[in-house]
N, C-alpha and C. Protein backbone atom coordinates (compact mmCIF):
# COMPACT_ATOMS: atom_id res chain seq x y z
N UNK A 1 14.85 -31.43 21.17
CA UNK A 1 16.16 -31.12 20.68
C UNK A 1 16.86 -30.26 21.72
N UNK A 2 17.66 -30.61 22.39
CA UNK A 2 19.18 -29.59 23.14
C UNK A 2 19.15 -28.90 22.61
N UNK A 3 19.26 -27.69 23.60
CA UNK A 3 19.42 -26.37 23.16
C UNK A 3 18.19 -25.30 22.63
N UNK A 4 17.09 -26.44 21.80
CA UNK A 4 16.53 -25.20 21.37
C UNK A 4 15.54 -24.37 22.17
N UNK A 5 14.80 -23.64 21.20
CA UNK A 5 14.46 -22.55 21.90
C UNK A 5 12.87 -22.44 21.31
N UNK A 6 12.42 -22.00 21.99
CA UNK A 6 10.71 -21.83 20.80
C UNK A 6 10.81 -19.95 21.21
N UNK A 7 9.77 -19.34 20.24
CA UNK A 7 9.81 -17.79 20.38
C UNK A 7 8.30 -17.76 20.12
N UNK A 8 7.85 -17.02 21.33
CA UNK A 8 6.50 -16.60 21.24
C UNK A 8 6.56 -15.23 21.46
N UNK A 9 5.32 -14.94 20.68
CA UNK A 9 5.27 -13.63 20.23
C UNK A 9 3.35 -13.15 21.09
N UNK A 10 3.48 -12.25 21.85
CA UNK A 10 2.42 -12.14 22.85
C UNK A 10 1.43 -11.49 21.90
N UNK A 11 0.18 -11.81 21.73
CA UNK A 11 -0.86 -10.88 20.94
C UNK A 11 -1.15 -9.45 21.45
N UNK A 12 -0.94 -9.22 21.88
CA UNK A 12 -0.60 -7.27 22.23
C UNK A 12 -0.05 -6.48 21.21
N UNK A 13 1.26 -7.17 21.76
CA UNK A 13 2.59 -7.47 20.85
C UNK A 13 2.77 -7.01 19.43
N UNK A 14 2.55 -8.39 19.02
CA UNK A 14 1.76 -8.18 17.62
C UNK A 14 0.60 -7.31 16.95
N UNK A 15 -0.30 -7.10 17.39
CA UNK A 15 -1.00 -6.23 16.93
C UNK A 15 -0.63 -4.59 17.13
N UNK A 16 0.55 -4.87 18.40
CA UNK A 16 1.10 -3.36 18.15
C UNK A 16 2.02 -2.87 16.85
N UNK A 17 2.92 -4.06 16.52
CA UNK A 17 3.87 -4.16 15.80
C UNK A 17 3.07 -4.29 14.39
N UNK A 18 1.63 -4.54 14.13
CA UNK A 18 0.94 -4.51 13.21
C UNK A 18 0.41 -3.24 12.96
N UNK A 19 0.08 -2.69 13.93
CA UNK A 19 -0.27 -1.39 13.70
C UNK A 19 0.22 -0.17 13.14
N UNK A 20 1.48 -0.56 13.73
CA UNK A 20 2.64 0.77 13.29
C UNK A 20 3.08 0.28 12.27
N UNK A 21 3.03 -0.74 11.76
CA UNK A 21 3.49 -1.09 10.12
C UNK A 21 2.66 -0.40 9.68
N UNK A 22 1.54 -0.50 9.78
CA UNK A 22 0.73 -0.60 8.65
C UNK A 22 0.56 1.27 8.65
N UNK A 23 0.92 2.03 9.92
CA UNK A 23 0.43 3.35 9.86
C UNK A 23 1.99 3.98 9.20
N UNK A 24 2.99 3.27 9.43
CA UNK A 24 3.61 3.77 8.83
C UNK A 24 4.03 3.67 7.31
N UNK A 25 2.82 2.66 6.67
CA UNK A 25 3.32 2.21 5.33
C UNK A 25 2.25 3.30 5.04
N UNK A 26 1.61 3.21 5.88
CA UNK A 26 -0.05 4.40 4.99
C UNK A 26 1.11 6.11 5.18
N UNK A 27 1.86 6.18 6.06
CA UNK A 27 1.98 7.64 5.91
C UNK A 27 2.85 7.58 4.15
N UNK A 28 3.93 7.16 4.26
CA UNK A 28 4.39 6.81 3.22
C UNK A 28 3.90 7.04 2.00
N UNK A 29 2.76 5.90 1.82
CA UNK A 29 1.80 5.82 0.52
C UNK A 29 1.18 7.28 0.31
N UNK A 30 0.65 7.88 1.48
CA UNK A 30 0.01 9.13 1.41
C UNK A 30 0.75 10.13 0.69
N UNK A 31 2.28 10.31 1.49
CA UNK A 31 3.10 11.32 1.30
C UNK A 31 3.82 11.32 -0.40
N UNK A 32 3.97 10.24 -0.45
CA UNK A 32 3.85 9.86 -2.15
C UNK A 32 2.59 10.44 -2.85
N UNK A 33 1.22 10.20 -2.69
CA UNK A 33 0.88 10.55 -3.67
C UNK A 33 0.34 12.50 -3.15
N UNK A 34 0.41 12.46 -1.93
CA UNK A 34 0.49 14.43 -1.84
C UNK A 34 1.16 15.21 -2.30
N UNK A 35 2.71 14.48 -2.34
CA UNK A 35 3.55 15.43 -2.76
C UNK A 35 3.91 15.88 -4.04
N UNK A 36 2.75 14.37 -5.07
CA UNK A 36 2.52 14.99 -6.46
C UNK A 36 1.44 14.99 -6.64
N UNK A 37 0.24 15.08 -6.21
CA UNK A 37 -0.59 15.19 -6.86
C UNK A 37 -1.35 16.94 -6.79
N UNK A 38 -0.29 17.70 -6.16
CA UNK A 38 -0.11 19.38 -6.57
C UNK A 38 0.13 19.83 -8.02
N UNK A 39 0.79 18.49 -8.69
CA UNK A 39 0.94 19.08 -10.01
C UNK A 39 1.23 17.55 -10.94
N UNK A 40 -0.10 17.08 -11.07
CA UNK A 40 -0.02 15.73 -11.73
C UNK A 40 0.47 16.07 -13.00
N UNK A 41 0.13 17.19 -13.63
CA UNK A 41 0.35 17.16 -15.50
C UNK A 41 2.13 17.46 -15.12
N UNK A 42 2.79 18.04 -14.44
CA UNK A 42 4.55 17.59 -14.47
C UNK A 42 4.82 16.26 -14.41
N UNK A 43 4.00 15.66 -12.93
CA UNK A 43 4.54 13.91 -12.79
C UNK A 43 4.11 13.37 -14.29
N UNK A 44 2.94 13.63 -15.04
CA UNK A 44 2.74 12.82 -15.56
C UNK A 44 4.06 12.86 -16.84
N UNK A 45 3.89 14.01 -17.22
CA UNK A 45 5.42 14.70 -18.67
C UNK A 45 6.64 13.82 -18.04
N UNK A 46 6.67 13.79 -16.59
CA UNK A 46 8.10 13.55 -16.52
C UNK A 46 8.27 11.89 -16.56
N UNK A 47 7.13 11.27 -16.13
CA UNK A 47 6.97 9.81 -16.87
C UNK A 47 6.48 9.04 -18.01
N UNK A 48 6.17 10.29 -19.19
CA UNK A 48 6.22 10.06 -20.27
C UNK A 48 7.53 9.94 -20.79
N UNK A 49 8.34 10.99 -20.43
CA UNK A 49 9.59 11.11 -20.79
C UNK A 49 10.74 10.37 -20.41
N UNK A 50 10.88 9.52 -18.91
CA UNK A 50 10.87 8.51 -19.03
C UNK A 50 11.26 7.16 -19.75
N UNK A 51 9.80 6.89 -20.60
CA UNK A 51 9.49 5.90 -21.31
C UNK A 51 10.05 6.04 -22.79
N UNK A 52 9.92 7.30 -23.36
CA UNK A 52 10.02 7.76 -24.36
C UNK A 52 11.25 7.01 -25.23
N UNK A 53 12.14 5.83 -24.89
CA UNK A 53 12.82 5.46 -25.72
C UNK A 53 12.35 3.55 -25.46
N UNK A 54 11.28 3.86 -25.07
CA UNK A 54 10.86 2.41 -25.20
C UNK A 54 9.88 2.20 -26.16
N UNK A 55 9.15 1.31 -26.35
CA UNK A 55 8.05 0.78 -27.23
C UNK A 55 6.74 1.05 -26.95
N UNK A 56 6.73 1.35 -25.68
CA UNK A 56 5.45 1.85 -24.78
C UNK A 56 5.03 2.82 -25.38
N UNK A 57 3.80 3.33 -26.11
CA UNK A 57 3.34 4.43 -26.68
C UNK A 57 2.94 4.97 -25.18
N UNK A 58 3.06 6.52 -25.61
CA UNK A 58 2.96 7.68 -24.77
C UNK A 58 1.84 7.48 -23.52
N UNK A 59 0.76 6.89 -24.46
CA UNK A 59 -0.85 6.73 -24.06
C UNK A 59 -1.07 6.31 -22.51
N UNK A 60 -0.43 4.72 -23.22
CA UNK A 60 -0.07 4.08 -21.97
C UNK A 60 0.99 4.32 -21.17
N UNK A 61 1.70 5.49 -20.84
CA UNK A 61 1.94 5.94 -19.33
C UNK A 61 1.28 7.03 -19.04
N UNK A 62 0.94 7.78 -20.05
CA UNK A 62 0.44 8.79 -19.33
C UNK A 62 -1.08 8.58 -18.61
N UNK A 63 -1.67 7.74 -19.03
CA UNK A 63 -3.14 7.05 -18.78
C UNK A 63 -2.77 6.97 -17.21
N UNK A 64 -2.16 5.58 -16.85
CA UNK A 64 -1.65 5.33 -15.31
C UNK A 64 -1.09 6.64 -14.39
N UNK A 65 -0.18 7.25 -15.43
CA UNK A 65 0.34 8.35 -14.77
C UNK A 65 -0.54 9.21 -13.76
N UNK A 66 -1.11 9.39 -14.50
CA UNK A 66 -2.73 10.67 -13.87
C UNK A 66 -3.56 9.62 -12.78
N UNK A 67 -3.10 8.89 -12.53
CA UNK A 67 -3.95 7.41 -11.91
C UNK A 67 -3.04 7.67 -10.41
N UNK A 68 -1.99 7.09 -10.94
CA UNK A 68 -0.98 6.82 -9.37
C UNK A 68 -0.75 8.00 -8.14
N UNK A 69 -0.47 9.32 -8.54
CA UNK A 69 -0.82 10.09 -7.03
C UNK A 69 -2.26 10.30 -6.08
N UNK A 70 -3.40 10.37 -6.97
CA UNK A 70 -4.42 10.11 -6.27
C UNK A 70 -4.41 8.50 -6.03
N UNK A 71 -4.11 7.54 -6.53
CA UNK A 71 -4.54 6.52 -6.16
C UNK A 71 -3.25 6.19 -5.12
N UNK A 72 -2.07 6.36 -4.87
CA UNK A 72 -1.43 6.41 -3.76
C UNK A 72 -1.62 7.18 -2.22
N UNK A 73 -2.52 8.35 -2.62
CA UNK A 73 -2.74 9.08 -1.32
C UNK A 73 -4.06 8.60 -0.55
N UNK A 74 -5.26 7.75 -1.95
CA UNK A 74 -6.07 7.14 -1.28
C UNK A 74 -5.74 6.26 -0.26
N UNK A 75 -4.62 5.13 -0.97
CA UNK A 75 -4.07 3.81 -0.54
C UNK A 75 -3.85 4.07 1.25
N UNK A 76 -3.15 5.19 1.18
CA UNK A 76 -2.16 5.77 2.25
C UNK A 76 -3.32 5.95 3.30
N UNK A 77 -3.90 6.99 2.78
CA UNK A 77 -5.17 7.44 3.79
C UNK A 77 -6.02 6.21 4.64
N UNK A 78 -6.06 5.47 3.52
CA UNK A 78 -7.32 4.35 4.37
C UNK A 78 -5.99 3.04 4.93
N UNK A 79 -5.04 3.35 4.90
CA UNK A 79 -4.01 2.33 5.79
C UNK A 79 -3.91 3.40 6.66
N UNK A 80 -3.42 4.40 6.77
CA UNK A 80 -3.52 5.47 8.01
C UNK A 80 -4.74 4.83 9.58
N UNK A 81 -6.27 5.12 8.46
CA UNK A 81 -7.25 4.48 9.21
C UNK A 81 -7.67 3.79 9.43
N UNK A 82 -7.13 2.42 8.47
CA UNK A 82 -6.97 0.98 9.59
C UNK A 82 -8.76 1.01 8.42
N UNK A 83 -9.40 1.48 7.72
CA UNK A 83 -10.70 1.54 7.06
C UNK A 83 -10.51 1.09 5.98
N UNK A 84 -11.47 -0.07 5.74
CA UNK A 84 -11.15 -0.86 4.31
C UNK A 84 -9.77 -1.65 3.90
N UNK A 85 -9.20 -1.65 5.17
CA UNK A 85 -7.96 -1.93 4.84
C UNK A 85 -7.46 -3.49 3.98
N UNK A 86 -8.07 -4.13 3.95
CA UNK A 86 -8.22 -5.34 3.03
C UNK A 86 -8.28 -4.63 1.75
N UNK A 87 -8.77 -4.30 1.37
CA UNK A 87 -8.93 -3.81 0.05
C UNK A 87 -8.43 -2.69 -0.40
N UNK A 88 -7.62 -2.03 0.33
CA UNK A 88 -6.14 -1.02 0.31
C UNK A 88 -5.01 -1.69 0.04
N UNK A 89 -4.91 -3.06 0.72
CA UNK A 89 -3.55 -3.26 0.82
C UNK A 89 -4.09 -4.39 -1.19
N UNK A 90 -4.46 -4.67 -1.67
CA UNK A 90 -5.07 -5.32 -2.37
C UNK A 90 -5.10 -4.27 -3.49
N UNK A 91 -5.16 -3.45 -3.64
CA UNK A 91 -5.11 -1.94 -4.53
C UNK A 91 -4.18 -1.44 -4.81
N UNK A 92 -2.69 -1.42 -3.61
CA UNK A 92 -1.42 -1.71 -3.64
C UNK A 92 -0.84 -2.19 -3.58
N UNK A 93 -1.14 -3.83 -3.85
CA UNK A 93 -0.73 -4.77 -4.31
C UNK A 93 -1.03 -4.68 -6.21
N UNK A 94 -2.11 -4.55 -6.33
CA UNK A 94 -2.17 -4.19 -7.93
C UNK A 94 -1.57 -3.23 -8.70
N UNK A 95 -1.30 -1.69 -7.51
CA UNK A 95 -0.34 -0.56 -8.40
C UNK A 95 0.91 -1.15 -7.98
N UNK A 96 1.71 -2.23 -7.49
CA UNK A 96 2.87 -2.59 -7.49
C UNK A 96 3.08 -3.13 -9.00
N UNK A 97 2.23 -4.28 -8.87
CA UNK A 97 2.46 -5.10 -10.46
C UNK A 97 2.78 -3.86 -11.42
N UNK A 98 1.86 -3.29 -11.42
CA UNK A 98 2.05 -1.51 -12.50
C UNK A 98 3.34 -1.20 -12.52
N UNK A 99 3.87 -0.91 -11.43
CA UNK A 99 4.70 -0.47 -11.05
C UNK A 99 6.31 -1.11 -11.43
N UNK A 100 6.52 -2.33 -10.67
CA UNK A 100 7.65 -3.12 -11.18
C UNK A 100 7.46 -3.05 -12.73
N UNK A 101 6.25 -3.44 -13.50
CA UNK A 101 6.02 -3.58 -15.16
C UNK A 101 7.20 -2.85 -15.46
N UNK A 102 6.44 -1.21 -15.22
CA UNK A 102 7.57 -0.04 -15.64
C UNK A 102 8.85 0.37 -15.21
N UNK A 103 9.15 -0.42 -13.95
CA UNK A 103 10.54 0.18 -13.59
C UNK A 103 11.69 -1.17 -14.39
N UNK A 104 10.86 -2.25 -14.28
CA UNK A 104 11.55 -3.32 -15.06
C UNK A 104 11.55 -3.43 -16.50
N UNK A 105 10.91 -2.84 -17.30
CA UNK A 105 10.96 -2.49 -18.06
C UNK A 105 12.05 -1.00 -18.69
N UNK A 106 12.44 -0.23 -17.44
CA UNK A 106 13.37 0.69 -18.12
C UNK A 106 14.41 -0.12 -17.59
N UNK A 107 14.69 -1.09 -16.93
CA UNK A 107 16.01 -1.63 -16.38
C UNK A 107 16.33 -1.42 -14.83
N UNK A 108 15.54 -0.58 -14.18
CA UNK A 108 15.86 -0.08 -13.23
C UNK A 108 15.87 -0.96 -11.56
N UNK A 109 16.65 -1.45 -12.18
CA UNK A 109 17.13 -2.92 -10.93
C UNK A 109 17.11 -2.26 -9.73
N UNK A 110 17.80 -1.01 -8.81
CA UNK A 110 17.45 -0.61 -8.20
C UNK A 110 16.85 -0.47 -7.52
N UNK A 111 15.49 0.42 -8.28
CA UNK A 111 14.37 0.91 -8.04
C UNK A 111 13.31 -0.59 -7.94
N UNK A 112 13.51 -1.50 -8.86
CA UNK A 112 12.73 -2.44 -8.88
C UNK A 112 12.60 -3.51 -7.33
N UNK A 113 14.45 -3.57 -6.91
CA UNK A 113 14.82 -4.12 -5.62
C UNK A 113 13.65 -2.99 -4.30
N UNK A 114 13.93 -1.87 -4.70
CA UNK A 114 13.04 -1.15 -3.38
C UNK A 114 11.75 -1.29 -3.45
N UNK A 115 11.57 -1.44 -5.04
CA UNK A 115 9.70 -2.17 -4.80
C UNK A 115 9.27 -3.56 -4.35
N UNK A 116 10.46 -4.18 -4.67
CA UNK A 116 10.14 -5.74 -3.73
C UNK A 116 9.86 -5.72 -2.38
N UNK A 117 10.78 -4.38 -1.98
CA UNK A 117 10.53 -4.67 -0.41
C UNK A 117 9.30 -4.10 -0.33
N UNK A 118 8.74 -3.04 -0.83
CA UNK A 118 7.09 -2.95 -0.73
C UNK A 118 6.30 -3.91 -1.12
N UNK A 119 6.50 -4.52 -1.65
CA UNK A 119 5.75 -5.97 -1.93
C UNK A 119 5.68 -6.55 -0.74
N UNK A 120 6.62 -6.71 -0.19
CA UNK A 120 7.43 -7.84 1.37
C UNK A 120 5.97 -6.99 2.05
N UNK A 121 6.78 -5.92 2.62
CA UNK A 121 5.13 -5.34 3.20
C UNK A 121 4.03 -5.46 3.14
N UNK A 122 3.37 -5.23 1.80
CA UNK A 122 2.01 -5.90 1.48
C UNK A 122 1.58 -7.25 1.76
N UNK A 123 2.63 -7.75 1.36
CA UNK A 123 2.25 -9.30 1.97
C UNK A 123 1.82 -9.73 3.32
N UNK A 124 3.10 -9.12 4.06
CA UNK A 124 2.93 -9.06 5.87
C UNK A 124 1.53 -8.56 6.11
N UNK A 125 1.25 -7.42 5.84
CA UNK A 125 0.16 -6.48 6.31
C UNK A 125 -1.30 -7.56 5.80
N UNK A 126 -1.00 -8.02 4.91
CA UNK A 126 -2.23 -8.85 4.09
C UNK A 126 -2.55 -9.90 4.61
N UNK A 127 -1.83 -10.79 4.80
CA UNK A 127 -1.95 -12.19 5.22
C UNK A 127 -1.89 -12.36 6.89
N UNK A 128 -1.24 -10.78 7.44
CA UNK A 128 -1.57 -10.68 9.15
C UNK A 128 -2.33 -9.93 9.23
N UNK A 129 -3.21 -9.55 8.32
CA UNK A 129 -4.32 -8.78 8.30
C UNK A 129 -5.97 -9.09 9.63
N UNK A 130 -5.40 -10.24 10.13
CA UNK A 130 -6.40 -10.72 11.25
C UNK A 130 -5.96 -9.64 12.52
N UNK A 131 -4.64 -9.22 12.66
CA UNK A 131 -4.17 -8.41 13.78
C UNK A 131 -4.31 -6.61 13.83
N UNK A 132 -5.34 -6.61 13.05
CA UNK A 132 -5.72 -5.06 12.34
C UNK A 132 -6.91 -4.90 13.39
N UNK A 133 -6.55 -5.37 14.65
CA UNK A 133 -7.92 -4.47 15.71
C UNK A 133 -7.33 -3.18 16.15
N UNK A 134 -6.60 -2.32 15.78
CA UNK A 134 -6.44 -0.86 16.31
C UNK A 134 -6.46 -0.03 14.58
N UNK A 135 -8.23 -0.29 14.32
CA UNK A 135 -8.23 0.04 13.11
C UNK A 135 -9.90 0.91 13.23
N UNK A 136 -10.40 1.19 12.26
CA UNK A 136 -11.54 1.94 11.61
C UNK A 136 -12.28 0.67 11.31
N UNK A 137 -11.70 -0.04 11.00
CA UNK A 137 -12.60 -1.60 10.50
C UNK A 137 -12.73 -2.65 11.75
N UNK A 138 -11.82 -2.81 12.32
CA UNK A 138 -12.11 -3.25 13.84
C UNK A 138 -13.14 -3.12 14.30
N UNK A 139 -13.53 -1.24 14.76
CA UNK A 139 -14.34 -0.91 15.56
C UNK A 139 -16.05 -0.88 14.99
N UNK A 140 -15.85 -0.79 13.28
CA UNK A 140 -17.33 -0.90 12.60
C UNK A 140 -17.57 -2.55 13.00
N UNK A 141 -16.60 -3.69 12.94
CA UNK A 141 -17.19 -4.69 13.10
C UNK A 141 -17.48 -4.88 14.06
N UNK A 142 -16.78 -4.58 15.48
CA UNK A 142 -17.31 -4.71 16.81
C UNK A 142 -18.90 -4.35 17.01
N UNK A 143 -18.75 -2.97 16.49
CA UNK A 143 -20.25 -2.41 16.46
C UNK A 143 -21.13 -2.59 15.73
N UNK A 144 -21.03 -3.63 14.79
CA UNK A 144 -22.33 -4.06 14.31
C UNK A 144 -22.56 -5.78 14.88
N UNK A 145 -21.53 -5.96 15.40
CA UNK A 145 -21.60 -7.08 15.99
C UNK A 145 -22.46 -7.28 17.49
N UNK A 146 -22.35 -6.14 17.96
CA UNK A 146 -22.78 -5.43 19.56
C UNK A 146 -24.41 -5.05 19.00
N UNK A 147 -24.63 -5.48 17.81
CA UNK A 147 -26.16 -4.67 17.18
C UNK A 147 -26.29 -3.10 17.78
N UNK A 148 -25.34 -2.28 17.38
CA UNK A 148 -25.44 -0.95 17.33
C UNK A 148 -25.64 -0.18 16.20
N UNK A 149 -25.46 -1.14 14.90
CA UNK A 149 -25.75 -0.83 13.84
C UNK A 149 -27.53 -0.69 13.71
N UNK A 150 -27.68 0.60 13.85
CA UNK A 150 -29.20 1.29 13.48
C UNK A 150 -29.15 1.63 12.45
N UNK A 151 -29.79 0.35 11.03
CA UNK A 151 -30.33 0.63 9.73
C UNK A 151 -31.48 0.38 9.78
N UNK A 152 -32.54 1.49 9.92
CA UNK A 152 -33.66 0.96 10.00
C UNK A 152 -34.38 1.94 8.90
């Protein structure tokens, strides 16, 4: 076809541009759940309250509630270190579903639009999850691959 063009993308490249996603989605996730989990019993009151004119008994937010800052600063931490990261981004992929439930559920179109784009992310990070060699999981597989792994 005239004119066109093809776009290649150099593997360096990419795995740089993978990297800093992903360290910058982990600072993120982290800083979310640090900055409440100093005082989970407020986050949690203030997302009971919240809910409080919906159908949702109390139970069920406050249950999750006490759940999501530690389980966001985990998320964060091990995308930080590139460690376990399959099963981080897979963990925040599951507190999303949680997540949209309740913001779509109060109406909050908004808020629900800015969680899609964290979704968008998860996806990227997940499915280019092969370009995660400047990671904690990289270097354990290299090294047990190199038989440096001494389990004896």
């Amino acid at each position: 076809m005239a004119g066109s063009r093809e776009i290649w993308v150099r593997h360096r490249d990419a795995v740089l541009a993978y990297t800093f996603l992903r360290l910058v989605f982990g600072v993120n996730f982290f800083n979310h759940g640090l900055t409440r989990i100093g005082n989970i019993p407020k986050f949690v009151e203030s997302m009971v309250g919240m809910y409080k004119d919906t159908f949702v008994p109390a139970i069920l937010v406050r249950v999750p509630a006490y759940v999501i800052p530690p389980l966001e600063l985990a998320i964060g931490l091990l995308l930080i270190l590139g460690l376990a990261t399959r099963g981080a981004l897979i963990a925040g992929f599951c507190l999303m579903i949680v997540l949209m439930s309740g913001v779509t559920l109060l109406q909050q179109w908004d808020t629900a639009t800015s969680q899609l784009i964290y979704c968008l992310v998860f996806f990227v990070l997940l499915a280019l999850n092969s370009l995660n060699t400047v990671s904690v999981d990289h270097f354990r597989q290299r090294r047990n691959r190199n038989g440096y792994d001494n389990k004896t």
